[in-house]
Protein backbone atom coordinates (compact mmCIF):
# COMPACT_ATOMS: atom_id res chain seq x y z
CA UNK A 1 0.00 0.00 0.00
CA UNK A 2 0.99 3.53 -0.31
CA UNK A 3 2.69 4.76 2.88
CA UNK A 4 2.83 1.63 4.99
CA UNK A 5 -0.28 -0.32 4.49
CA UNK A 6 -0.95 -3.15 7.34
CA UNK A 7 2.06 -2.36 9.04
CA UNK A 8 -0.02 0.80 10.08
CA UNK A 9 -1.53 -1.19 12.21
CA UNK A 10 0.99 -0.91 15.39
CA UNK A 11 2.46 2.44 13.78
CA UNK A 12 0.80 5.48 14.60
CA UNK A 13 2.60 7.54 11.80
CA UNK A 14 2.07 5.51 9.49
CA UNK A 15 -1.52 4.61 10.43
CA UNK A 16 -2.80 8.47 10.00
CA UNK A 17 -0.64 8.36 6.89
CA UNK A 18 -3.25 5.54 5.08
CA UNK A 19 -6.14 6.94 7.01
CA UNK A 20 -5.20 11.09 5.38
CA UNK A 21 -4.90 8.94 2.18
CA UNK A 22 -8.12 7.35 2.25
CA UNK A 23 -10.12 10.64 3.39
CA UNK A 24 -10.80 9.01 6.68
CA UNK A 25 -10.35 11.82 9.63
CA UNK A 26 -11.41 9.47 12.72
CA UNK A 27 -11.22 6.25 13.80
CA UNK A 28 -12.61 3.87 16.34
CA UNK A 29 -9.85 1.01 16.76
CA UNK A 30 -11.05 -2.36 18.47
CA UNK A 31 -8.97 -5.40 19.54
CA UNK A 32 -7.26 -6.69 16.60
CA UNK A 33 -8.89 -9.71 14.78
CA UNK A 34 -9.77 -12.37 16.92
CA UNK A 35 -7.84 -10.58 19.72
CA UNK A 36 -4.59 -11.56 18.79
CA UNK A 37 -3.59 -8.73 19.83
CA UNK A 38 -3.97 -9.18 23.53
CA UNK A 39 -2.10 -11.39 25.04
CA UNK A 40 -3.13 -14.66 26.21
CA UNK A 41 -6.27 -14.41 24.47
CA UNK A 42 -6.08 -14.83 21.05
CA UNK A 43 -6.35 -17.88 18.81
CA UNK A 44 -3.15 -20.30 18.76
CA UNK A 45 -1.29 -19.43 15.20
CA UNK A 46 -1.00 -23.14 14.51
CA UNK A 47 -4.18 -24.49 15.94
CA UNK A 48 -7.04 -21.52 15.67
CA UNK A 49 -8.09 -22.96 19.17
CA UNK A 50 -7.74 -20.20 22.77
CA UNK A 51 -6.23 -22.56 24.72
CA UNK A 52 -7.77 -21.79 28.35
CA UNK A 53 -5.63 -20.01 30.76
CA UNK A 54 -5.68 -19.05 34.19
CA UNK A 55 -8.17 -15.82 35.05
CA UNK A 56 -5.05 -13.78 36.53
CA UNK A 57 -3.37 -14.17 33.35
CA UNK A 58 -6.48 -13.13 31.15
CA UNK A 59 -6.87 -9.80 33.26
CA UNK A 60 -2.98 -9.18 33.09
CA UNK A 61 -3.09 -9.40 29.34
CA UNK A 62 -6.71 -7.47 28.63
CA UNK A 63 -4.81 -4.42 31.19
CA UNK A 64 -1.53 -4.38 29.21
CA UNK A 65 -3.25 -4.49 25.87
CA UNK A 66 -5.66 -1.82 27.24
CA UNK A 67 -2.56 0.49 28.59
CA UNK A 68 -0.31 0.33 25.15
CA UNK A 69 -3.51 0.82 23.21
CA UNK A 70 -3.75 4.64 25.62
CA UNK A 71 -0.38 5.25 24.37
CA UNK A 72 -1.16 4.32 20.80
CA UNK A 73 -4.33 6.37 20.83
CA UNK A 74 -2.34 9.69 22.77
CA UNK A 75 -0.47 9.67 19.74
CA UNK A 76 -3.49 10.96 17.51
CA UNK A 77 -6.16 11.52 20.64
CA UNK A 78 -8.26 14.09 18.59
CA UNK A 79 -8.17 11.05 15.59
CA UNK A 80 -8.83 8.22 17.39
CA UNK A 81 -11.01 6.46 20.06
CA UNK A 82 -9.41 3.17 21.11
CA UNK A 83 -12.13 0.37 22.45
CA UNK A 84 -10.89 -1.33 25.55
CA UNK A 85 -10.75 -5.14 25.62
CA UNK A 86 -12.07 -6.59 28.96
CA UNK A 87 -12.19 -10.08 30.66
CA UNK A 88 -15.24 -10.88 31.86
CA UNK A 89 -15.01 -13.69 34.49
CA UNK A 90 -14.68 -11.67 37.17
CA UNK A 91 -17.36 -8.57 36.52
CA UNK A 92 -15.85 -6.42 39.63
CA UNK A 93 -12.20 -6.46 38.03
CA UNK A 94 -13.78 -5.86 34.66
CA UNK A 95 -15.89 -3.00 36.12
CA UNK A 96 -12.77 -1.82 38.02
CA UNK A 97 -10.84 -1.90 34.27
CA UNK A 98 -13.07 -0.18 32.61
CA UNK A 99 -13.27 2.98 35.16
CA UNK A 100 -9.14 2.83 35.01
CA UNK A 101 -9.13 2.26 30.83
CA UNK A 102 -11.12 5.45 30.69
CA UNK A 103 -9.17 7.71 33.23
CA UNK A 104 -5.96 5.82 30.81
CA UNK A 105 -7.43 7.95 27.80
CA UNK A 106 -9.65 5.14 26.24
CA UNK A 107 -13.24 6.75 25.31
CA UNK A 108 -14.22 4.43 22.80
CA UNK A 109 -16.02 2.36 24.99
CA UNK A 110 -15.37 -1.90 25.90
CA UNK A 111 -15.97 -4.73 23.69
CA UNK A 112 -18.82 -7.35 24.17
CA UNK A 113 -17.21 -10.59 22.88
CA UNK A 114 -20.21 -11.93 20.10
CA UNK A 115 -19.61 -15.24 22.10
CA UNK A 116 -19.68 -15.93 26.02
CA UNK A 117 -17.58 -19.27 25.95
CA UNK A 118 -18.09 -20.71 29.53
CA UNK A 119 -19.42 -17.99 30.94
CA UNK A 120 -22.88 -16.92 31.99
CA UNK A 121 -25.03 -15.49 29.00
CA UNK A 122 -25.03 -11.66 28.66
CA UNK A 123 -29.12 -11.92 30.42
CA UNK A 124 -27.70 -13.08 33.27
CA UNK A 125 -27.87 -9.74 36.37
CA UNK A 126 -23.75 -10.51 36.77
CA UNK A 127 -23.10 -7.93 33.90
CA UNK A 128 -24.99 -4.95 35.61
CA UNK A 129 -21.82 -4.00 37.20
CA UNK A 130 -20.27 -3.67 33.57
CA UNK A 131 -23.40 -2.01 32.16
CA UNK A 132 -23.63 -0.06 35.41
CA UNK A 133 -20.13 1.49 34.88
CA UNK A 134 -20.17 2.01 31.28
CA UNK A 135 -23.45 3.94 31.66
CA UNK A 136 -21.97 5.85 34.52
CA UNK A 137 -18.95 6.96 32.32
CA UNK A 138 -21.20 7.24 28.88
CA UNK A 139 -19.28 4.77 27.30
CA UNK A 140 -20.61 2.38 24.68
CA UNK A 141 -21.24 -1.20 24.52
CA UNK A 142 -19.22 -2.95 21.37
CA UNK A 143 -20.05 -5.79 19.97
CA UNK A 144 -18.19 -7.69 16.94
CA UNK A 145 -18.02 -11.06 15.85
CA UNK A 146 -15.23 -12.27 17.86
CA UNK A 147 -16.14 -15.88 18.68
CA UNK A 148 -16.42 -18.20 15.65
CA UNK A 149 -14.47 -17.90 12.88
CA UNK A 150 -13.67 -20.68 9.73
CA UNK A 151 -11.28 -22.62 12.09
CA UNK A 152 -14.54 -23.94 14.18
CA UNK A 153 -15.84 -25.84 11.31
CA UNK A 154 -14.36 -29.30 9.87
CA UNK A 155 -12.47 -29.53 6.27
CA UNK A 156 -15.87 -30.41 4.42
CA UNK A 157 -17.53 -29.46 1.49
CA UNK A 158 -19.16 -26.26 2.09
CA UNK A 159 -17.05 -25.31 4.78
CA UNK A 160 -16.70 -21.51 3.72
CA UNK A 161 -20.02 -21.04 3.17
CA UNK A 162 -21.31 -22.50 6.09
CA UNK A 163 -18.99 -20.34 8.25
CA UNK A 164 -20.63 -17.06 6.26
CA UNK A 165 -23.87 -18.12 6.57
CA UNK A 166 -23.63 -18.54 10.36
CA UNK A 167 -21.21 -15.90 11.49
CA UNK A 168 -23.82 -12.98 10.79
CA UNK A 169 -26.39 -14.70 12.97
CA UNK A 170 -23.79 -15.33 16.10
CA UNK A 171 -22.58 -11.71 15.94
CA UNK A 172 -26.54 -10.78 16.84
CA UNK A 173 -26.85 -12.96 19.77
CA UNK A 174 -25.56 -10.44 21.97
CA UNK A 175 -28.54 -7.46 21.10
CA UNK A 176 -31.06 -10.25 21.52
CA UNK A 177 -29.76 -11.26 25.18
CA UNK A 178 -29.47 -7.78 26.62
CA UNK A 179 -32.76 -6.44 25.03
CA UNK A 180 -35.19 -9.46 26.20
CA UNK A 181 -32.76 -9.72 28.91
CA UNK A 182 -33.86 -6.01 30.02
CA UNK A 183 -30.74 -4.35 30.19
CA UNK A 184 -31.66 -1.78 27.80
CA UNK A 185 -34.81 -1.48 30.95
CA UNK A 186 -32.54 -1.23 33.43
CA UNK A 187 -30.09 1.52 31.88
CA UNK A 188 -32.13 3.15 29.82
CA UNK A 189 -28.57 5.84 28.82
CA UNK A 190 -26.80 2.71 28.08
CA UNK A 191 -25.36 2.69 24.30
CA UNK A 192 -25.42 0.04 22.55
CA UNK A 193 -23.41 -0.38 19.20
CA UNK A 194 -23.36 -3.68 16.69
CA UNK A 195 -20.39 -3.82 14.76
CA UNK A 196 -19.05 -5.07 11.56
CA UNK A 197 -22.39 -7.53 11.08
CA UNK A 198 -23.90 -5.23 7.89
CA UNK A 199 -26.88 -3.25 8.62
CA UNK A 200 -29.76 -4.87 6.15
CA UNK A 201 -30.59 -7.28 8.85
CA UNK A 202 -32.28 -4.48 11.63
CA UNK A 203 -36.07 -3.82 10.09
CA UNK A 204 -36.45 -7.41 9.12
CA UNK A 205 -35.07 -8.46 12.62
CA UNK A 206 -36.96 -5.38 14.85
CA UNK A 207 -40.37 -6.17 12.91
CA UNK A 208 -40.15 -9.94 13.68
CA UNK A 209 -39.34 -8.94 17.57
CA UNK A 210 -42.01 -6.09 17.70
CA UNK A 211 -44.42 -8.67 16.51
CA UNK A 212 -43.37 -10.94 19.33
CA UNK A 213 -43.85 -8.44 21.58
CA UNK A 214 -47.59 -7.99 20.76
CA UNK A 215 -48.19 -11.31 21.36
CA UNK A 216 -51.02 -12.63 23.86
CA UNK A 217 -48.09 -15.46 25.10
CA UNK A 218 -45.41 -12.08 25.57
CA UNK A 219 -47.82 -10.58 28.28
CA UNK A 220 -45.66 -11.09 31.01
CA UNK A 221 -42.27 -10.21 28.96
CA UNK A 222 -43.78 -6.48 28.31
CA UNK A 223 -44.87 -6.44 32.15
CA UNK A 224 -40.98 -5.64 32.42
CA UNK A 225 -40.04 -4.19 29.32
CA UNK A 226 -42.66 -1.22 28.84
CA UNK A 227 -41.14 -0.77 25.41
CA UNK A 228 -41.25 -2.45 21.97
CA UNK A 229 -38.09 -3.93 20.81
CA UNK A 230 -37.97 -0.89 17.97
CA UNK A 231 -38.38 1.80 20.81
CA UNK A 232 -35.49 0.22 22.58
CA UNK A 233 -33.42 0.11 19.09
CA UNK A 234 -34.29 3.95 18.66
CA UNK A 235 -33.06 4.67 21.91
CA UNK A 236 -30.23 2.78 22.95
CA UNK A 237 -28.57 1.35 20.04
CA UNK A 238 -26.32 2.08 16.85
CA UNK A 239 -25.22 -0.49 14.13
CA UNK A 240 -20.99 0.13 12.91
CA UNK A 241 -21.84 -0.42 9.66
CA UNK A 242 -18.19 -1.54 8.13
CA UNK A 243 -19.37 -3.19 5.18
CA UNK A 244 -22.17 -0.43 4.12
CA UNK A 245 -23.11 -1.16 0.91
CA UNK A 246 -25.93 0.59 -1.65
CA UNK A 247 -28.61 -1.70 -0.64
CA UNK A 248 -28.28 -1.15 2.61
CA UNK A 249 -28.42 2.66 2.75
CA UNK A 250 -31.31 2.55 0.87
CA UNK A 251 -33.08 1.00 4.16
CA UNK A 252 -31.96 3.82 5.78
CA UNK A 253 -34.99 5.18 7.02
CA UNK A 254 -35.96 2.05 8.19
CA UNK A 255 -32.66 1.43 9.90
CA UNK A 256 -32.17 5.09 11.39
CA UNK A 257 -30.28 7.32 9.01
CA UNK A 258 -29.03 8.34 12.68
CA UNK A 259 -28.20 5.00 13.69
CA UNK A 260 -25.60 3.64 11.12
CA UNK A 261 -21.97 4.69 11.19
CA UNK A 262 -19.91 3.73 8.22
CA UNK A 263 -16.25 2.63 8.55
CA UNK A 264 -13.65 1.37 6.09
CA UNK A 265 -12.66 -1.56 8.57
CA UNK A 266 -8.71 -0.51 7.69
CA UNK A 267 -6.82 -2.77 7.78
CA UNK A 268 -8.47 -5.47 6.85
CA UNK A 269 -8.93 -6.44 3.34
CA UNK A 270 -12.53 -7.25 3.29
CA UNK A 271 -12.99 -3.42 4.03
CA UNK A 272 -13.36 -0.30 1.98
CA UNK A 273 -9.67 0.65 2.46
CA UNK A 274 -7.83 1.78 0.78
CA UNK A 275 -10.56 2.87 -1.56
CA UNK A 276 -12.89 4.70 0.67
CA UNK A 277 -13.49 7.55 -1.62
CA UNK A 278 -14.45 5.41 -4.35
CA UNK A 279 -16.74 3.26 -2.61
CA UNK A 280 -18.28 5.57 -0.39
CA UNK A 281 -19.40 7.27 -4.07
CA UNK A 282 -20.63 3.78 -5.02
CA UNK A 283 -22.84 3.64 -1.98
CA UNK A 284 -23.94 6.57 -0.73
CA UNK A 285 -24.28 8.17 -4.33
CA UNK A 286 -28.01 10.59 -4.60
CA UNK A 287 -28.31 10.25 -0.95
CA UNK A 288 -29.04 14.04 0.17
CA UNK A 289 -25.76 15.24 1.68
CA UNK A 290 -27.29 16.18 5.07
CA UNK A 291 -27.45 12.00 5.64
CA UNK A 292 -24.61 11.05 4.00
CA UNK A 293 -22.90 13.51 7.25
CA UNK A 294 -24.63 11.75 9.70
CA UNK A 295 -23.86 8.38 8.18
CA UNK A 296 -20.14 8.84 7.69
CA UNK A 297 -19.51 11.54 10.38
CA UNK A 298 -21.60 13.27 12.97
CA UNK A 299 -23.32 9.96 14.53
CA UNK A 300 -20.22 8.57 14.94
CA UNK A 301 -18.48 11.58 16.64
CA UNK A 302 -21.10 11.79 18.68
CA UNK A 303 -21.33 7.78 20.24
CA UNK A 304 -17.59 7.93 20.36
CA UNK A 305 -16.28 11.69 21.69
CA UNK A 306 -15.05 12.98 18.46
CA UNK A 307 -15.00 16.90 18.62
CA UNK A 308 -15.90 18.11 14.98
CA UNK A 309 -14.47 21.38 15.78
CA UNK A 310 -10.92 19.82 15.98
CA UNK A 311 -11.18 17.79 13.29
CA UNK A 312 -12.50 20.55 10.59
CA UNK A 313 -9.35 21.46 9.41
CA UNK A 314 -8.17 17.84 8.54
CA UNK A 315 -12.03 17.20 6.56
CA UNK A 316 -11.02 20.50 4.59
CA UNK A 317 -7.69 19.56 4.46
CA UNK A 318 -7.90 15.37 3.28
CA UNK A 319 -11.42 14.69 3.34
CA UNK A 320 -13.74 13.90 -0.10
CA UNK A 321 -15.53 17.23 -1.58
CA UNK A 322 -18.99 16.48 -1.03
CA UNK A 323 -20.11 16.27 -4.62
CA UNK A 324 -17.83 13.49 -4.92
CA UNK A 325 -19.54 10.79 -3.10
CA UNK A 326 -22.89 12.58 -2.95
């Protein structure tokens, strides 16, 4: 790539170097795929399996992943919002972490693994201390598809497609728990965000709960949830729309035009980078310009801390005329 590519990755210069080259002024940067990133956590190289380890080490390597990515951020703060990676078997240390990952610099909120392994499901009334603390310090609630990947699925015909059939469903599981679950009830300012799972799946999916919900057998579920699944969406949650394509934005008002945030994904391959300009043209093309700033911009900046005001002179400076993707 032009001025570093992947290796951008761990390199700050070089990262805002591809990121001015792509148009991209701000950047929300999660654990790296499939958290190899953070140590003793991620997938064996040779195997794909996480081999289990013991819960002291887990914390150790979520808070020294968490620290370098402060320092990593500091270098670009006004650019970037760095997610903090948590472990979750012990809910008062992760609580504990997230207040300390925040006062570190990190305001781009924690990551919800899309899978709970061992653990209890994200329903279960353990988690209020993390939802409790994240609402405290507005932070959101990330979720990505971080549990299942190709390496869970045997050598047999159809393996690939299988995987990307499934994966999209998994990454959802998480919104489903913590709505019926009445989390969204019980912190009604927590943010909740859905990444990298496309967007075309929310009417479909909110229509099919709403009509749950106004079921005779659901009388007892909206005893405790007072709202409709789609009132709870319009509140409380956001979809990180990496993979926004043309059909999707054109279910933007059923979505929320204020609830998708596009992102290139950089540096992964599968993303827009390092073409954003291009395909950003390709899919948000005759959409009135006023969306296509929410979309790619403002909702963002808002969920995540970005101060427009700082970054004006780097949009006028590296980022696409209007006309040109509009």
């Amino acid at each position: 790539a032009r001025a570093g590519g992947r290796s951008g990755c761990c390199a700050p210069g070089e990262r805002m170097r591809e990121l001015d080259a792509d148009g991209v002024v701000g950047e929300v940067i999660f654990p790296g795929a499939e958290n190899y990133h953070v140590p003793f956590h991620g997938r064996r190289p040779v195997t794909g399996r996480v081999e289990a380890q013991p819960v002291e080490l887990l914390q150790a390597g979520a808070r020294a992943y968490n620290r370098w990515l402060a320092d990593f951020c500091a270098a670009n703060a006004d650019r970037c919002a760095g997610v903090a990676f948590l472990d979750y078997h012990d809910v008062d240390w992760a609580a504990a972490e997230i207040r300390r990952a925040r006062e570190g610099g990190l305001r781009g909120g924690v990551l919800l693994p899309g899978e709970w392994g061992d653990l209890p499901s994200y329903n279960d009334p353990r988690y209020d201390a993390v939802w409790s603390a994240c609402a405290e310090l507005d932070l959101p609630v990330n979720t990505h598809p971080t549990g299942t990947t190709l390496d869970d699925y045997a050598e047999l015909p159809g393996r690939t497609a299988i995987f990307l059939s499934e994966v999209k469903w998994y990454a959802h599981r998480p919104f489903t728990f913590v709505l019926w679950g009445g989390v969204l009830e019980r912190f009604p300012t927590l943010r909740f965000v859905l990444t990298e799972q496309m967007a075309d799946w929310v009417p479909e999916t909110l229509e099919y709960f709403d009509d749950l919900y106004d079921r005779p057998i659901f009388a007892q579920i909206r005893a405790d949830l007072p709202l409709r699944p789609s009132e709870y969406w319009e509140r409380q949650c956001w979809v990180g729309a990496s993979f926004l394509v043309h059909k999707e934005v054109e279910l933007r008002d059923r979505i929320g035009v204020g609830k998708i945030m596009w992102g290139s994904d950089y540096p992964h391959a599968e993303g827009t980078w390092a073409h954003a300009k291009k395909k950003l043209a390709e899919t948000v093309g005759g959409v009135p310009r006023d969306e296509v700033a929410r979309m790619v911009g403002t909702n963002a900046a808002a969920i995540y801390g970005f101060e427009p005001r700082k970054l004006a002179p780097l949009v006028d400076r590296i980022g696409p005329e209007p006309g040109a993707v509009t």
